[in-house]
Protein backbone atom coordinates (compact mmCIF):
# COMPACT_ATOMS: atom_id res chain seq x y z
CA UNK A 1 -12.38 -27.87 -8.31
CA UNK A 2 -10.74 -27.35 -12.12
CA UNK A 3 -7.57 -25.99 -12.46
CA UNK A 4 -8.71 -22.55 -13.56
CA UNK A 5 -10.77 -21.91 -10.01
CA UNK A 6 -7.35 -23.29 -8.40
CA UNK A 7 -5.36 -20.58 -10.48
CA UNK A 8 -7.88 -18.24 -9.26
CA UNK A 9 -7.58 -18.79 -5.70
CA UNK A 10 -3.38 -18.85 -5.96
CA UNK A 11 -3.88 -15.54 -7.54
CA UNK A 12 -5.92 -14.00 -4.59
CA UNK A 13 -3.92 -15.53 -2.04
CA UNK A 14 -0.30 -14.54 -3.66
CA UNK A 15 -1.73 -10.88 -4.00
CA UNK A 16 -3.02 -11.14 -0.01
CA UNK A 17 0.32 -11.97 1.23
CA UNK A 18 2.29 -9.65 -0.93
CA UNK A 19 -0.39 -6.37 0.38
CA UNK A 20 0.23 -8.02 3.94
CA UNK A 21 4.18 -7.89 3.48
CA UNK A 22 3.89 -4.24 2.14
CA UNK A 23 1.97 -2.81 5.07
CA UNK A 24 3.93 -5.41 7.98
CA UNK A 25 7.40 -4.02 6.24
CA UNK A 26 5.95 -0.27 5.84
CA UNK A 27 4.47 -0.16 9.42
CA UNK A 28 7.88 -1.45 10.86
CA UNK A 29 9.77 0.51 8.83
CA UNK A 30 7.59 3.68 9.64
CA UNK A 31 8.00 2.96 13.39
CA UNK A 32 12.63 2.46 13.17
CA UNK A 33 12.64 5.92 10.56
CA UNK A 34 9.78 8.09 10.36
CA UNK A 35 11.36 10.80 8.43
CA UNK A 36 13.00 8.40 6.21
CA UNK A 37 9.98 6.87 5.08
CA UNK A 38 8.08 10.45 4.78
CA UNK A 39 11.25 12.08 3.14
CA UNK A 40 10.47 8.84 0.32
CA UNK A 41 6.55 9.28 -0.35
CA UNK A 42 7.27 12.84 -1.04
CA UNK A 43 10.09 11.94 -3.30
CA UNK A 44 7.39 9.64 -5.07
CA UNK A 45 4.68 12.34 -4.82
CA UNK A 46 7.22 14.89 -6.06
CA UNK A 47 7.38 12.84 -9.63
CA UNK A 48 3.25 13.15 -9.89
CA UNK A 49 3.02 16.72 -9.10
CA UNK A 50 0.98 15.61 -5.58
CA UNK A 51 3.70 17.44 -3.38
CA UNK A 52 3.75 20.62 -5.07
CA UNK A 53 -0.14 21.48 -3.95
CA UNK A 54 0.13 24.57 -1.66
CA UNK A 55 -2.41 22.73 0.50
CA UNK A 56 -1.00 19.68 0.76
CA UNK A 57 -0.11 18.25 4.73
CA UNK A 58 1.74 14.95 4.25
CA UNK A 59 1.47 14.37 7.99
CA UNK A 60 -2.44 13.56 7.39
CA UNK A 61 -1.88 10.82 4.64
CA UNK A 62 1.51 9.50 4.53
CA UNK A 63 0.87 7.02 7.48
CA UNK A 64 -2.27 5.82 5.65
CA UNK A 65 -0.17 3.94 3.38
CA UNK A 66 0.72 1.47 6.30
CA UNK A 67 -2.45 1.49 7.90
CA UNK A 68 -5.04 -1.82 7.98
CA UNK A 69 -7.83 0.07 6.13
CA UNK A 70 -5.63 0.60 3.38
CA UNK A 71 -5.06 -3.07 3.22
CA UNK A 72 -8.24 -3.47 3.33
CA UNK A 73 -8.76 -1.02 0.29
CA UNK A 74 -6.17 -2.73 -2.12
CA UNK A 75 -7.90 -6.53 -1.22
CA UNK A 76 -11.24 -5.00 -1.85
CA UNK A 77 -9.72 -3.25 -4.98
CA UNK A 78 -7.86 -5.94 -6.14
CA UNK A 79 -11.21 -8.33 -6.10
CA UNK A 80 -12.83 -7.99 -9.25
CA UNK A 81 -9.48 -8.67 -11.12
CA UNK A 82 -8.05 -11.59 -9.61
């Protein structure tokens, strides 16, 4: 095992543990101050233009961002690059 496949795998696993902080941290945090954590994703979405859609329901996909097929998502994203 060369040093550049042992760079690879330090890459993968430093990028696993950070997604699995983000969504542990989110889900906790999302459980102590639900409207909190809402009242902050719009703030975010505010600054792309997201939140202003008439038809937008942040009830459906602001708990997504803590969810485990989201972490899923960003490891499977995340693959090809690391």
């Amino acid at each position: 095992m060369g040093l550049p496949q042992l760079w690879l795998w330090l890459k993968r696993l430093v990028i696993f543990l950070q997604v699995a902080l983000e969504v542990a941290v989110g889900k906790v945090l999302m459980t102590l101050f639900p409207g909190r954590v809402k009242q902050s994703i719009l703030a975010m979405g505010q600054k792309t233009g997201m939140a202003r859609n008439p038809r937008f329901a942040p009830d459906n996909w602001v708990p997504t961002f803590f969810s485990i097929q989201y972490f899923w998502f960003v490891l499977k994203a995340a693959g090809p690059w690391c």
